[in-house]
PDB file of N, CA and C in Angstrom:
ATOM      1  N   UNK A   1      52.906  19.838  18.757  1.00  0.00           N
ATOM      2  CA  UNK A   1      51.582  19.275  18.892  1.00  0.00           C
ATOM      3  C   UNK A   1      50.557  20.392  18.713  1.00  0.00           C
ATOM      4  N   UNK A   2      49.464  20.119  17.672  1.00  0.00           N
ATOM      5  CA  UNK A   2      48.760  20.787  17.546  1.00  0.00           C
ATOM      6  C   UNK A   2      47.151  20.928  18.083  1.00  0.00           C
ATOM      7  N   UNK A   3      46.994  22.147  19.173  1.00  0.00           N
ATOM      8  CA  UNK A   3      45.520  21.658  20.011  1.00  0.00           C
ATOM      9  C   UNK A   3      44.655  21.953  18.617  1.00  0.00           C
ATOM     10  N   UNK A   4      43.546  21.471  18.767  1.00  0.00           N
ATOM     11  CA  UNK A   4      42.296  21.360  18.101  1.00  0.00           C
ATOM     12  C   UNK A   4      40.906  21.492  18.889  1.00  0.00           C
ATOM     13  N   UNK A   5      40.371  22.537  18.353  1.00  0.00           N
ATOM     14  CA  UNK A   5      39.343  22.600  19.291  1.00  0.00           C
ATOM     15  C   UNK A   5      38.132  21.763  19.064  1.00  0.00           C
ATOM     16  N   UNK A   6      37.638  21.172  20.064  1.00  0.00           N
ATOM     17  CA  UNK A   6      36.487  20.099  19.833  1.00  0.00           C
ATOM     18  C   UNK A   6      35.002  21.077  19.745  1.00  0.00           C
ATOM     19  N   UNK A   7      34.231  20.308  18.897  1.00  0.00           N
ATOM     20  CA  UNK A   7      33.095  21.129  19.231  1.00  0.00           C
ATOM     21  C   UNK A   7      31.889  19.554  18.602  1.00  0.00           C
ATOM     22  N   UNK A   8      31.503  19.835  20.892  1.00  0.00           N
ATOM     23  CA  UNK A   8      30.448  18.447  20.691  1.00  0.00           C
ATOM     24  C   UNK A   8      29.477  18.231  19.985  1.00  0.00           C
ATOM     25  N   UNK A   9      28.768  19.556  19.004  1.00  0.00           N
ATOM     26  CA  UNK A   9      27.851  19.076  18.471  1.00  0.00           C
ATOM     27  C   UNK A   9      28.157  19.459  16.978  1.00  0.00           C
ATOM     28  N   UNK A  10      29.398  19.550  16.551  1.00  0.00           N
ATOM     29  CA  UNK A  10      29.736  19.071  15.203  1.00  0.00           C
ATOM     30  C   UNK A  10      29.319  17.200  14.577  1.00  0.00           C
ATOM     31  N   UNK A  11      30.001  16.720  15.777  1.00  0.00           N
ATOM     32  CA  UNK A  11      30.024  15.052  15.397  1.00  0.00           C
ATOM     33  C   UNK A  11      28.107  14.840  15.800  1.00  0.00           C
ATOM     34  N   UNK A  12      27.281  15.804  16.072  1.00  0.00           N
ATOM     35  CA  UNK A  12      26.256  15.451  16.049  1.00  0.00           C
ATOM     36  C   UNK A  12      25.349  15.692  14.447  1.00  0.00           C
ATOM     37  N   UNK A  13      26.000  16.764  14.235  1.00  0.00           N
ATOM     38  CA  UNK A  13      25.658  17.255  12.645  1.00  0.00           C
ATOM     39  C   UNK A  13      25.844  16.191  11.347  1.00  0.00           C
ATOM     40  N   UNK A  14      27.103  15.864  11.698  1.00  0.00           N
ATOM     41  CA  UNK A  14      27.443  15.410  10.935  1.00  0.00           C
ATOM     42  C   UNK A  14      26.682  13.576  10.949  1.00  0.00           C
ATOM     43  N   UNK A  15      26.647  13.390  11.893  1.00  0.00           N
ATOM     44  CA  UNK A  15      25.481  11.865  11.898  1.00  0.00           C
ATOM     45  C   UNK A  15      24.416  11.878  11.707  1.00  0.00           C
ATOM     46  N   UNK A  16      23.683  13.402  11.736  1.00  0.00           N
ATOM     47  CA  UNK A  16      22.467  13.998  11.358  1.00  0.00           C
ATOM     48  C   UNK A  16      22.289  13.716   9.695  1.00  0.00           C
ATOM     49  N   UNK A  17      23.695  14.732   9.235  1.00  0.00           N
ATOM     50  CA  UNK A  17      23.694  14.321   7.095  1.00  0.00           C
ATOM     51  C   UNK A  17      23.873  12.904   7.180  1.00  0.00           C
ATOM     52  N   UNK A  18      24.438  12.180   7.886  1.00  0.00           N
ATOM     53  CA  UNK A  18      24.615  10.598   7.359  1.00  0.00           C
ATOM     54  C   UNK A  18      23.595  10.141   7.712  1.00  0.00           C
ATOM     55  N   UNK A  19      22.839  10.569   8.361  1.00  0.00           N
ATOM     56  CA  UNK A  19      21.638   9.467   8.488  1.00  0.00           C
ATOM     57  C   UNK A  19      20.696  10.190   7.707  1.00  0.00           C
ATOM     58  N   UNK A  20      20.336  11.274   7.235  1.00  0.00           N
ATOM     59  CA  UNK A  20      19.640  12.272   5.876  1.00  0.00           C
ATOM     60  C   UNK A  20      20.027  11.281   4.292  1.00  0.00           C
ATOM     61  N   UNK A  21      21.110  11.359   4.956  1.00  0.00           N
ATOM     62  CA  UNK A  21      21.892  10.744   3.411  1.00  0.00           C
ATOM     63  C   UNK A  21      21.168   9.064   3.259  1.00  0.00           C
ATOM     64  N   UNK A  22      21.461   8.610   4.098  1.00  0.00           N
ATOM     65  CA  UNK A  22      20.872   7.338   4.250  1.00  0.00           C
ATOM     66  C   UNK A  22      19.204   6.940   4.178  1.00  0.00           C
ATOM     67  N   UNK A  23      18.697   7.532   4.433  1.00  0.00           N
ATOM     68  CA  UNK A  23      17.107   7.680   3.994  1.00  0.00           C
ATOM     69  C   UNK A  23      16.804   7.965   2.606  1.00  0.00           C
ATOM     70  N   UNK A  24      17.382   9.162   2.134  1.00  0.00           N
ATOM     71  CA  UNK A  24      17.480   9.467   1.309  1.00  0.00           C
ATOM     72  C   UNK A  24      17.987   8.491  -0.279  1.00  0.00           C
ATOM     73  N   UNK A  25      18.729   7.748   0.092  1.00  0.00           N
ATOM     74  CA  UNK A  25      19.098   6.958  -0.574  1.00  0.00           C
ATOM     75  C   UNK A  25      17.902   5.466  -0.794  1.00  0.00           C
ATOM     76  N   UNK A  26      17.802   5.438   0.503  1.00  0.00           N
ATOM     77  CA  UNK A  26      16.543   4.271   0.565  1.00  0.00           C
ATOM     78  C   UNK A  26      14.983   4.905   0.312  1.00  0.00           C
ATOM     79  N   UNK A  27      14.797   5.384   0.677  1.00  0.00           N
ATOM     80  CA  UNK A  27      13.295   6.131   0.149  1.00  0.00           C
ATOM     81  C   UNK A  27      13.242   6.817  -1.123  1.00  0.00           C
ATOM     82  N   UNK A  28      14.550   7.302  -1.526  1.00  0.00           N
ATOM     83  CA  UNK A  28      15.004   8.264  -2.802  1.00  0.00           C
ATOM     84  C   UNK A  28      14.280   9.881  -2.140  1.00  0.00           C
ATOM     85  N   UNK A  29      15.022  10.452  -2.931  1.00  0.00           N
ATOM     86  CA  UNK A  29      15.164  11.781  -2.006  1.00  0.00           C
ATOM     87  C   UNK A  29      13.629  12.986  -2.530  1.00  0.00           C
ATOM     88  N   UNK A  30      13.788  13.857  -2.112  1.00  0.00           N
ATOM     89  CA  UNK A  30      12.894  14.474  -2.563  1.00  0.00           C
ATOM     90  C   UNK A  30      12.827  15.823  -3.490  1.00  0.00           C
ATOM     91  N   UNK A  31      12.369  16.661  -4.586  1.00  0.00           N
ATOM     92  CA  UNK A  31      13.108  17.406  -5.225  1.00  0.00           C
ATOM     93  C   UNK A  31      13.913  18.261  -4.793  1.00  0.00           C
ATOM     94  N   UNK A  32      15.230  18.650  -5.434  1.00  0.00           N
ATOM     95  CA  UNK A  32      16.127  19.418  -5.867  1.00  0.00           C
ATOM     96  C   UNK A  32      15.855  20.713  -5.431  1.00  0.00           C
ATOM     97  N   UNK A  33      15.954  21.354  -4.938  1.00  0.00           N
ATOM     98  CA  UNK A  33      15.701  22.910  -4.767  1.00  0.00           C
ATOM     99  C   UNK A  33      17.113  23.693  -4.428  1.00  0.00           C
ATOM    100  N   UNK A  34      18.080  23.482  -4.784  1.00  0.00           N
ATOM    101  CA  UNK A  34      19.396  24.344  -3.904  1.00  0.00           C
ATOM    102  C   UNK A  34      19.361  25.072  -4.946  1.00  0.00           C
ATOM    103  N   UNK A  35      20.131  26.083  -4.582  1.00  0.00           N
ATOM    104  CA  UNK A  35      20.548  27.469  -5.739  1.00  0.00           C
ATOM    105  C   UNK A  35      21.315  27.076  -6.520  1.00  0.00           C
ATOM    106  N   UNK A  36      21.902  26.007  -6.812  1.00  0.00           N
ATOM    107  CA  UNK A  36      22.514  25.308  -8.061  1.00  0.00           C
ATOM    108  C   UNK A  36      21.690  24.617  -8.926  1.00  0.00           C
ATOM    109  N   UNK A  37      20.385  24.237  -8.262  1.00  0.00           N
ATOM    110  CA  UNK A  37      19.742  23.058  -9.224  1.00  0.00           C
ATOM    111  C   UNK A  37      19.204  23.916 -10.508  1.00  0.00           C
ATOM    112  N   UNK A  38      19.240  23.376 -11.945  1.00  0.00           N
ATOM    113  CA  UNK A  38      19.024  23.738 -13.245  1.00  0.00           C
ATOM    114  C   UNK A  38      17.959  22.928 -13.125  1.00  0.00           C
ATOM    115  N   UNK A  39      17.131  22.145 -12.421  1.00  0.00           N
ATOM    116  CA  UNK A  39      16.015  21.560 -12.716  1.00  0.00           C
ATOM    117  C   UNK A  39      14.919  21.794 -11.974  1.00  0.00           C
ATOM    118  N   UNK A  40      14.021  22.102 -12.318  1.00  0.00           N
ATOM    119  CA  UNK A  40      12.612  22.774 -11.634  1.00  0.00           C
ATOM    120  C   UNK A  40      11.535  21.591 -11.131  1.00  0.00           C
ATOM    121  N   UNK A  41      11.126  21.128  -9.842  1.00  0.00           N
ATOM    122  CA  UNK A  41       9.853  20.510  -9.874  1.00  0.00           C
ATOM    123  C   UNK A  41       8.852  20.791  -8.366  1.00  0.00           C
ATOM    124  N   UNK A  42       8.030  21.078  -8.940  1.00  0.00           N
ATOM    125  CA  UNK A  42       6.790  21.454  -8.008  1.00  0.00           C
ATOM    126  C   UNK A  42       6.794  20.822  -6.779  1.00  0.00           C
ATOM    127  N   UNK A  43       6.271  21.529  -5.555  1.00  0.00           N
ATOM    128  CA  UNK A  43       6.054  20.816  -4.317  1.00  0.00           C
ATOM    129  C   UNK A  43       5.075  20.267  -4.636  1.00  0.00           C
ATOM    130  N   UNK A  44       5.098  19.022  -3.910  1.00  0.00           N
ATOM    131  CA  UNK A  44       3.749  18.311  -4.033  1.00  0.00           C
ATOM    132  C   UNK A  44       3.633  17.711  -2.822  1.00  0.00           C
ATOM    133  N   UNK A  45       2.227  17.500  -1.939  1.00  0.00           N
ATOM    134  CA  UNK A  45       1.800  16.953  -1.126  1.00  0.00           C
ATOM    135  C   UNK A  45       0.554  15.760  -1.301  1.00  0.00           C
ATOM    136  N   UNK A  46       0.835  14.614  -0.681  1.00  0.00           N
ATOM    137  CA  UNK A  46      -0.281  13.219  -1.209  1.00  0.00           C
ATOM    138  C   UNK A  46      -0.712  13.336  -0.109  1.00  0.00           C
ATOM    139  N   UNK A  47      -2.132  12.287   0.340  1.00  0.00           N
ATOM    140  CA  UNK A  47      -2.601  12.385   1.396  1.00  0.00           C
ATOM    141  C   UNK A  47      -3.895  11.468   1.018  1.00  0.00           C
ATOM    142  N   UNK A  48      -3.704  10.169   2.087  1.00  0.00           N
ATOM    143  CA  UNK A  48      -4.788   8.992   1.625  1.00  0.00           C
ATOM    144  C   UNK A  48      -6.236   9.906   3.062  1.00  0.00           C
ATOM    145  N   UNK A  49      -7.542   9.805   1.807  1.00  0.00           N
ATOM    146  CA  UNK A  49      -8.528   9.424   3.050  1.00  0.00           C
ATOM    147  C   UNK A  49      -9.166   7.873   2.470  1.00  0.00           C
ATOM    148  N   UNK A  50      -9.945   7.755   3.388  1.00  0.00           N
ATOM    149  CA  UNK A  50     -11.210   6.499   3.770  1.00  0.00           C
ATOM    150  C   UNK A  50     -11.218   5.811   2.080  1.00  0.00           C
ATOM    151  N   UNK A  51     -11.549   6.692   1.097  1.00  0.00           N
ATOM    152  CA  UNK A  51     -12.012   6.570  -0.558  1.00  0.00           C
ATOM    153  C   UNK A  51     -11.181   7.145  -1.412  1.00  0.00           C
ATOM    154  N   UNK A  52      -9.542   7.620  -0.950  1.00  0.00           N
ATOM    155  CA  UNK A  52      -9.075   7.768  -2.341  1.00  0.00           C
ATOM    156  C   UNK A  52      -7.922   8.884  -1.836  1.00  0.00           C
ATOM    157  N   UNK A  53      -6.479   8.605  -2.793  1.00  0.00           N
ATOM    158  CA  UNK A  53      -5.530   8.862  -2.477  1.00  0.00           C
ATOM    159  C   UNK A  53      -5.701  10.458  -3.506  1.00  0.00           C
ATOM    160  N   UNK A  54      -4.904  11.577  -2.836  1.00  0.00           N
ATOM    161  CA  UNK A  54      -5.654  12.941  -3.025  1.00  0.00           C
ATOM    162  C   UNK A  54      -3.429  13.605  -3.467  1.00  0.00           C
ATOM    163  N   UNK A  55      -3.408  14.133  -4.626  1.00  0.00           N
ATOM    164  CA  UNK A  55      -2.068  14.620  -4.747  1.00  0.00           C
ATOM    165  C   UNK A  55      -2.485  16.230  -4.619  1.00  0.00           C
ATOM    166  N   UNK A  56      -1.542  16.666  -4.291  1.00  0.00           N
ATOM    167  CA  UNK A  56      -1.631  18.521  -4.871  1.00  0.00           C
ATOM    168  C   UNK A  56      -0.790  18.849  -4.930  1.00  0.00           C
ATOM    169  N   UNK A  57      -0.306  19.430  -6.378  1.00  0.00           N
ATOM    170  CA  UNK A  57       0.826  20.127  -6.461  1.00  0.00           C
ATOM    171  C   UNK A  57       0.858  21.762  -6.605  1.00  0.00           C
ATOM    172  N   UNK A  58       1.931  21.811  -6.113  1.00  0.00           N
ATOM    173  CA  UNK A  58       1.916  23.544  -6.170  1.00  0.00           C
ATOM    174  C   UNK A  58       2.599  23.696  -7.905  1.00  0.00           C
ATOM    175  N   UNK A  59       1.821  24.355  -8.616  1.00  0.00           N
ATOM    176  CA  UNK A  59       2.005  24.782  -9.744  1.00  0.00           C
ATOM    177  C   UNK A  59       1.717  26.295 -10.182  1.00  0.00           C
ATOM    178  N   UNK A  60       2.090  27.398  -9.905  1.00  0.00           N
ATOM    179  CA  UNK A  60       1.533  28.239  -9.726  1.00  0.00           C
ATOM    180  C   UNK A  60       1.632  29.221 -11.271  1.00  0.00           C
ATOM    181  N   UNK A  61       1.141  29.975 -11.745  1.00  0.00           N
ATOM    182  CA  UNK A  61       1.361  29.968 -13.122  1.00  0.00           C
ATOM    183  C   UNK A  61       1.186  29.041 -14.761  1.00  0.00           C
ATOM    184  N   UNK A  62       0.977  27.976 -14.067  1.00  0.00           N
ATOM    185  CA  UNK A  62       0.274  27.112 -15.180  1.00  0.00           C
ATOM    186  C   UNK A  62      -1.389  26.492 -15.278  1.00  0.00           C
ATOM    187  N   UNK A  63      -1.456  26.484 -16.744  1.00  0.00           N
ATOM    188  CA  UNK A  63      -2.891  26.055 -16.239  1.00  0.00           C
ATOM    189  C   UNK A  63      -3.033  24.865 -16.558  1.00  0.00           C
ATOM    190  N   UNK A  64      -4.174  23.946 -16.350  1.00  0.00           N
ATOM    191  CA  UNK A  64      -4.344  22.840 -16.296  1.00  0.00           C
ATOM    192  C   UNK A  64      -4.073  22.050 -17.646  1.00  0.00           C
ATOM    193  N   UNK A  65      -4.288  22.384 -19.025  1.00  0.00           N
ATOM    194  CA  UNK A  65      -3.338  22.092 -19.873  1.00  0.00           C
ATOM    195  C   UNK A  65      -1.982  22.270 -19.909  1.00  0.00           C
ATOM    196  N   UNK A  66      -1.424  22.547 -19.106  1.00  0.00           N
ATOM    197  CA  UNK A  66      -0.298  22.668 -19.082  1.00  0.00           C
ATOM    198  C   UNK A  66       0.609  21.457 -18.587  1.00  0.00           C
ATOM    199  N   UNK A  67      -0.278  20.605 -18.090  1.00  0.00           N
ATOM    200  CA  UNK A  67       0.093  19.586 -17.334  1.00  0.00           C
ATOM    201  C   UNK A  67      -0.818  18.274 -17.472  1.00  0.00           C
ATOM    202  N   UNK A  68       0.282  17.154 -17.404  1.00  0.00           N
ATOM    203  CA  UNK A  68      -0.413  16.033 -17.776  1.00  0.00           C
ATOM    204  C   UNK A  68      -0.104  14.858 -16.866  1.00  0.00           C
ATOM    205  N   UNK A  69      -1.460  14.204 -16.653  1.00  0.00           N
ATOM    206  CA  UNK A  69      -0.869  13.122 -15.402  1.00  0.00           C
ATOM    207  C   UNK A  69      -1.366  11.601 -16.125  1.00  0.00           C
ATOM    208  N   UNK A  70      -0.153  10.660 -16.017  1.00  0.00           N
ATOM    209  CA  UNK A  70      -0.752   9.255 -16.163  1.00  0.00           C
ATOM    210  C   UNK A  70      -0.857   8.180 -15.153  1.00  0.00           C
ATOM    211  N   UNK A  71      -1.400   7.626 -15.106  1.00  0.00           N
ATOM    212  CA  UNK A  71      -1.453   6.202 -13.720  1.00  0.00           C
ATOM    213  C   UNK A  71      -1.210   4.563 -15.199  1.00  0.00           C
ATOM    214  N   UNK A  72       0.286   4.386 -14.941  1.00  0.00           N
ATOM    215  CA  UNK A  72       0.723   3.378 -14.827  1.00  0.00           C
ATOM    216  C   UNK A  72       0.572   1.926 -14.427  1.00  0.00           C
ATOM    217  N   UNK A  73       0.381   1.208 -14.582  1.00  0.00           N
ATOM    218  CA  UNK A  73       0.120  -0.129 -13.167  1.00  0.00           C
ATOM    219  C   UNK A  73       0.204   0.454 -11.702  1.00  0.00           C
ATOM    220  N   UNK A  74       1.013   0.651 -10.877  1.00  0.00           N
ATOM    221  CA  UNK A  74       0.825   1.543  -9.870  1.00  0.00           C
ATOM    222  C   UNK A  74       1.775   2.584  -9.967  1.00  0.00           C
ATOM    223  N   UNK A  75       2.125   3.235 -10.517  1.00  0.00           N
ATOM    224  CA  UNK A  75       2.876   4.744 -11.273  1.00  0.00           C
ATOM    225  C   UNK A  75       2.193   5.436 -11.228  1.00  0.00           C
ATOM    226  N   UNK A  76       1.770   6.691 -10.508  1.00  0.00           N
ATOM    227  CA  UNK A  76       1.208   7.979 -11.236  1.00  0.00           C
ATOM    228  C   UNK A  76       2.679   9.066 -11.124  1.00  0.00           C
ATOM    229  N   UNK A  77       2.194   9.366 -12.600  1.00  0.00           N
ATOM    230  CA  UNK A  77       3.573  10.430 -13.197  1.00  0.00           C
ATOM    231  C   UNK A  77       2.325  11.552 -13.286  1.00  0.00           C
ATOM    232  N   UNK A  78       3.074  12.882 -13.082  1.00  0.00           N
ATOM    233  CA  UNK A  78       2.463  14.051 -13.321  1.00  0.00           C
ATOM    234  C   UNK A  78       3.869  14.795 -14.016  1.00  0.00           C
ATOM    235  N   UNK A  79       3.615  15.180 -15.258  1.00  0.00           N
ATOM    236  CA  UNK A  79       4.764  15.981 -16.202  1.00  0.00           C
ATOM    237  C   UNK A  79       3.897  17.390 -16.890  1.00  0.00           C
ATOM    238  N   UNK A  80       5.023  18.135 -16.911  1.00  0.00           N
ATOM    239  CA  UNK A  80       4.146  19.152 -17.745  1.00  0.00           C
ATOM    240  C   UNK A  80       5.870  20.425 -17.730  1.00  0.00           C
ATOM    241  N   UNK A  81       5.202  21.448 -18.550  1.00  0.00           N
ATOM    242  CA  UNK A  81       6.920  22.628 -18.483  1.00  0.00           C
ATOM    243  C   UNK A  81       6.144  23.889 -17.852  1.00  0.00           C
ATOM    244  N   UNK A  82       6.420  24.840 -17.119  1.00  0.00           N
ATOM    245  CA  UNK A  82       6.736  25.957 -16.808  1.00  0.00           C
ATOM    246  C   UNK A  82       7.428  26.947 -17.982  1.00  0.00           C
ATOM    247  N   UNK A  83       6.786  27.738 -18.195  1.00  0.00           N
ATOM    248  CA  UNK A  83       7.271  28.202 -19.578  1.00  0.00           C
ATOM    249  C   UNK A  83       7.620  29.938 -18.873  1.00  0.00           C
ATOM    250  N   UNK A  84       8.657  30.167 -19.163  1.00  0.00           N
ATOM    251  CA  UNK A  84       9.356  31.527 -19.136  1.00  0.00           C
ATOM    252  C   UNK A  84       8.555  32.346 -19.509  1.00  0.00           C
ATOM    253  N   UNK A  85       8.739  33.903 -18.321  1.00  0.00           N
ATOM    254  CA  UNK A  85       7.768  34.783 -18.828  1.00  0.00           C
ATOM    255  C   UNK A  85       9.045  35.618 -20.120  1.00  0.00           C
ATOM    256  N   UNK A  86       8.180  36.247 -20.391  1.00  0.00           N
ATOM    257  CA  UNK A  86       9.351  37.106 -21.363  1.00  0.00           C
ATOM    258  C   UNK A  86      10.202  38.529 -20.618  1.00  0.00           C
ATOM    259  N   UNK A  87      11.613  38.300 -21.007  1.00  0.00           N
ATOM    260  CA  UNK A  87      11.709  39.476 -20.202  1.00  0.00           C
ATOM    261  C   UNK A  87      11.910  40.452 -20.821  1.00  0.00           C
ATOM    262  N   UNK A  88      11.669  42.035 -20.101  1.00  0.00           N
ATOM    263  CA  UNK A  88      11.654  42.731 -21.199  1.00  0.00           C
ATOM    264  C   UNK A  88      13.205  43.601 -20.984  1.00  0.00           C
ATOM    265  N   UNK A  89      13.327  44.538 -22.588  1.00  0.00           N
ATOM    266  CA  UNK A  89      14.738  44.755 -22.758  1.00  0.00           C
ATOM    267  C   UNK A  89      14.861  46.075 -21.850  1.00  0.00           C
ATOM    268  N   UNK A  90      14.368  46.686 -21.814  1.00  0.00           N
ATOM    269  CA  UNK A  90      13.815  47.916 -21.308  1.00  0.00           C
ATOM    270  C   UNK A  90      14.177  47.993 -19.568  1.00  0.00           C
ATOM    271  N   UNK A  91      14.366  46.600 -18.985  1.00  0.00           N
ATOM    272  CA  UNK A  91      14.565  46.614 -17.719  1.00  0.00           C
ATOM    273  C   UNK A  91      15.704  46.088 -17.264  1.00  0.00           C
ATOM    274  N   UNK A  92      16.217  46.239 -16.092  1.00  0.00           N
ATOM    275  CA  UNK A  92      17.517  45.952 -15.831  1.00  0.00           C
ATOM    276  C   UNK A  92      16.808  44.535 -14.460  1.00  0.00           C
ATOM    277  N   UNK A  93      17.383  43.199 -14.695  1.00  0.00           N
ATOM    278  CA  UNK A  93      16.950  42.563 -14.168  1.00  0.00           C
ATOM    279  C   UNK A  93      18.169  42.554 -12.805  1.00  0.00           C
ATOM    280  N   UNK A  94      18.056  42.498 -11.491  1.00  0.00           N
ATOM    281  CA  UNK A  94      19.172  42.185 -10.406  1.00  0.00           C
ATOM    282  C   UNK A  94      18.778  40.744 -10.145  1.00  0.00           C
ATOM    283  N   UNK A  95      17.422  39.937  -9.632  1.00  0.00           N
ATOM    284  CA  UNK A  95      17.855  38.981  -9.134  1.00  0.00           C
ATOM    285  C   UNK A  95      16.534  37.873 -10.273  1.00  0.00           C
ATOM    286  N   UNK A  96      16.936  36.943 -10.556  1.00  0.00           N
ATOM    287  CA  UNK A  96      15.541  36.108 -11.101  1.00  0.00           C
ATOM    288  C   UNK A  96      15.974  34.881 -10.393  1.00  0.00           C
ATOM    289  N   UNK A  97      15.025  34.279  -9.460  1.00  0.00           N
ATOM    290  CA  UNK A  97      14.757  32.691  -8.520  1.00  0.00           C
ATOM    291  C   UNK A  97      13.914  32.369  -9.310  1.00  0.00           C
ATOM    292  N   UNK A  98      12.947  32.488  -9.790  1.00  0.00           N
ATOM    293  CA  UNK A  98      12.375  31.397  -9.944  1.00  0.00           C
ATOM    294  C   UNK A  98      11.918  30.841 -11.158  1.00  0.00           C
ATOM    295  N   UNK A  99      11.988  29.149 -10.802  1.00  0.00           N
ATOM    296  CA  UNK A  99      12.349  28.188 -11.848  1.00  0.00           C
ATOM    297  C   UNK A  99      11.512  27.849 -12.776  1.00  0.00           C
ATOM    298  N   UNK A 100      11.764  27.943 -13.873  1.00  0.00           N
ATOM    299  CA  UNK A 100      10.956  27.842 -15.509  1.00  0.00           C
ATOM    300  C   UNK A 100      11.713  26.505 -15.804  1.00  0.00           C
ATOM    301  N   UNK A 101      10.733  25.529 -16.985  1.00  0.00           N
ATOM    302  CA  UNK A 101      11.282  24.486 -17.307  1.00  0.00           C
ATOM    303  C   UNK A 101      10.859  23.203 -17.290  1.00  0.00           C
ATOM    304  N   UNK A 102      10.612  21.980 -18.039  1.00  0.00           N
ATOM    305  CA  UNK A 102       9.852  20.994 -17.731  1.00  0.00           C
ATOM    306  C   UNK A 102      10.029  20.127 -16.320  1.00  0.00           C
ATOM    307  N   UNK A 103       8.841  19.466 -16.324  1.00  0.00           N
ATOM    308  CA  UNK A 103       9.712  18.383 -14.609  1.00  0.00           C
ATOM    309  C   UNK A 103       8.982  17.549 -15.391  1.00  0.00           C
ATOM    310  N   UNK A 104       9.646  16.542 -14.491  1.00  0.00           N
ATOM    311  CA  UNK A 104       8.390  14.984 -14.271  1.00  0.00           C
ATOM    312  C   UNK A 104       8.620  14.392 -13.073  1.00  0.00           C
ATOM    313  N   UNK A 105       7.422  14.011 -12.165  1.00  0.00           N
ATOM    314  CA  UNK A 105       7.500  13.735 -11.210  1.00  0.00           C
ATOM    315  C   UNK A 105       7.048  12.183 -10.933  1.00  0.00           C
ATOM    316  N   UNK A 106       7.358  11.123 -10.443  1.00  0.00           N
ATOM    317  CA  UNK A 106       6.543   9.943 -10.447  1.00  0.00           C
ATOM    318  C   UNK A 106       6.804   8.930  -9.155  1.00  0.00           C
ATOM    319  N   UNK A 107       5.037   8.629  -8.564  1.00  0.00           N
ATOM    320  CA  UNK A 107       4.586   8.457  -7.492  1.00  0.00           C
ATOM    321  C   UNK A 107       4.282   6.868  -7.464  1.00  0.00           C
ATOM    322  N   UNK A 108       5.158   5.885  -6.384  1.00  0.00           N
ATOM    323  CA  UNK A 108       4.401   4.606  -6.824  1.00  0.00           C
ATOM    324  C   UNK A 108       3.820   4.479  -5.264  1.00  0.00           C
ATOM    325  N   UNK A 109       2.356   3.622  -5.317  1.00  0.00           N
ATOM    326  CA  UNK A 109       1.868   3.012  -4.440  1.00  0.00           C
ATOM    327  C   UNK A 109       1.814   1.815  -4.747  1.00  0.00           C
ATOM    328  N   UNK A 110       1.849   1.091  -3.792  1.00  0.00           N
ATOM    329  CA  UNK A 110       1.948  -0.379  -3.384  1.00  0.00           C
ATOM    330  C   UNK A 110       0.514  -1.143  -3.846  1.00  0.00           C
ATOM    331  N   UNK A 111      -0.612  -0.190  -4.142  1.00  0.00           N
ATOM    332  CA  UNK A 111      -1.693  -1.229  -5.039  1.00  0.00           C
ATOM    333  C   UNK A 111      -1.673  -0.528  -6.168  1.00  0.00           C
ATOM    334  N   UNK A 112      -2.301  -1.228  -7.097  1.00  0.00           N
ATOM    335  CA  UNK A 112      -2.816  -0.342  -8.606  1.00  0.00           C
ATOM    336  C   UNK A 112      -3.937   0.330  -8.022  1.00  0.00           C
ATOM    337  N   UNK A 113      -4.143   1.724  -8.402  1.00  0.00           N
ATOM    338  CA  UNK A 113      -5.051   2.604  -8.131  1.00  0.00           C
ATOM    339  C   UNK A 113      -6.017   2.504  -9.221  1.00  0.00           C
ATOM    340  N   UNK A 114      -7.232   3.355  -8.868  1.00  0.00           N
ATOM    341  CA  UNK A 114      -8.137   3.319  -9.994  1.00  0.00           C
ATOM    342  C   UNK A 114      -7.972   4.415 -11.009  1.00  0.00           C
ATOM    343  N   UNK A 115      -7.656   4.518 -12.398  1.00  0.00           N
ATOM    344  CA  UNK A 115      -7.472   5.507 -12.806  1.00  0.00           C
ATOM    345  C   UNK A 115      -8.523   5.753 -13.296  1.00  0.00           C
ATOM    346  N   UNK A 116      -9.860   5.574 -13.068  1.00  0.00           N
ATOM    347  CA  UNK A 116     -10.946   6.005 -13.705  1.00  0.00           C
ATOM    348  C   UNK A 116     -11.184   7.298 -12.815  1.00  0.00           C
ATOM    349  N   UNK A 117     -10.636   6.802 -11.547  1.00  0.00           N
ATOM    350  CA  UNK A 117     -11.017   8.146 -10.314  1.00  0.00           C
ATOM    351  C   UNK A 117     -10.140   9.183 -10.655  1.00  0.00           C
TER     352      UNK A 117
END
């Protein structure tokens, strides 16, 4: 017979990812960021006041042509690429994080918004 050691707040962890997992699935999750992901997309934060629903994304390195937003029936998509700096030969690179590459991101609210605003 083999003892096994219990540890009480494993089975708490683990109902923690299943219920992560489960939101996640119903709300749909939010971007990708692990050290495996090959796909790049901006933090973004929404935020309704009194007169009008307000997005901001963190884009840091691009400029405003760089990026393009449409409003849908109630869809707003914001797409645009992150474009690689160049690297040079001359240097010995050890670590590169961070992510170059197109995204598209897309936001629905429950009324049609005004896209004139």
């Amino acid at each position: 017979m083999a003892i096994i050691r219990w540890r009480p707040l494993g089975e708490v962890d683990t109902f923690k990812r299943e219920m992560d997992r489960m939101f996640d699935n119903f709300f749909g999750s939010g971007p990708d960021v692990s050290e495996s992901s090959l796909t790049w997309y901006p933090s973004v934060d929404v935020k309704e006041t009194k007169d009008e629903f307000v997005l901001m994304a963190e884009v840091p390195g691009m400029s405003k042509d760089d990026i393009k937003i449409n409003i849908s029936e109630n869809t707003l998509t914001i797409k645009g690429e992150k474009k690689e700096e160049k690297k040079q030969e001359d240097h010995n690179y050890h670590r590169v994080e961070r992510r170059f590459g197109s995204f598209q991101r897309n936001f629905t609210h429950p009324s049609n918004p005004n896209s004139g605003k």
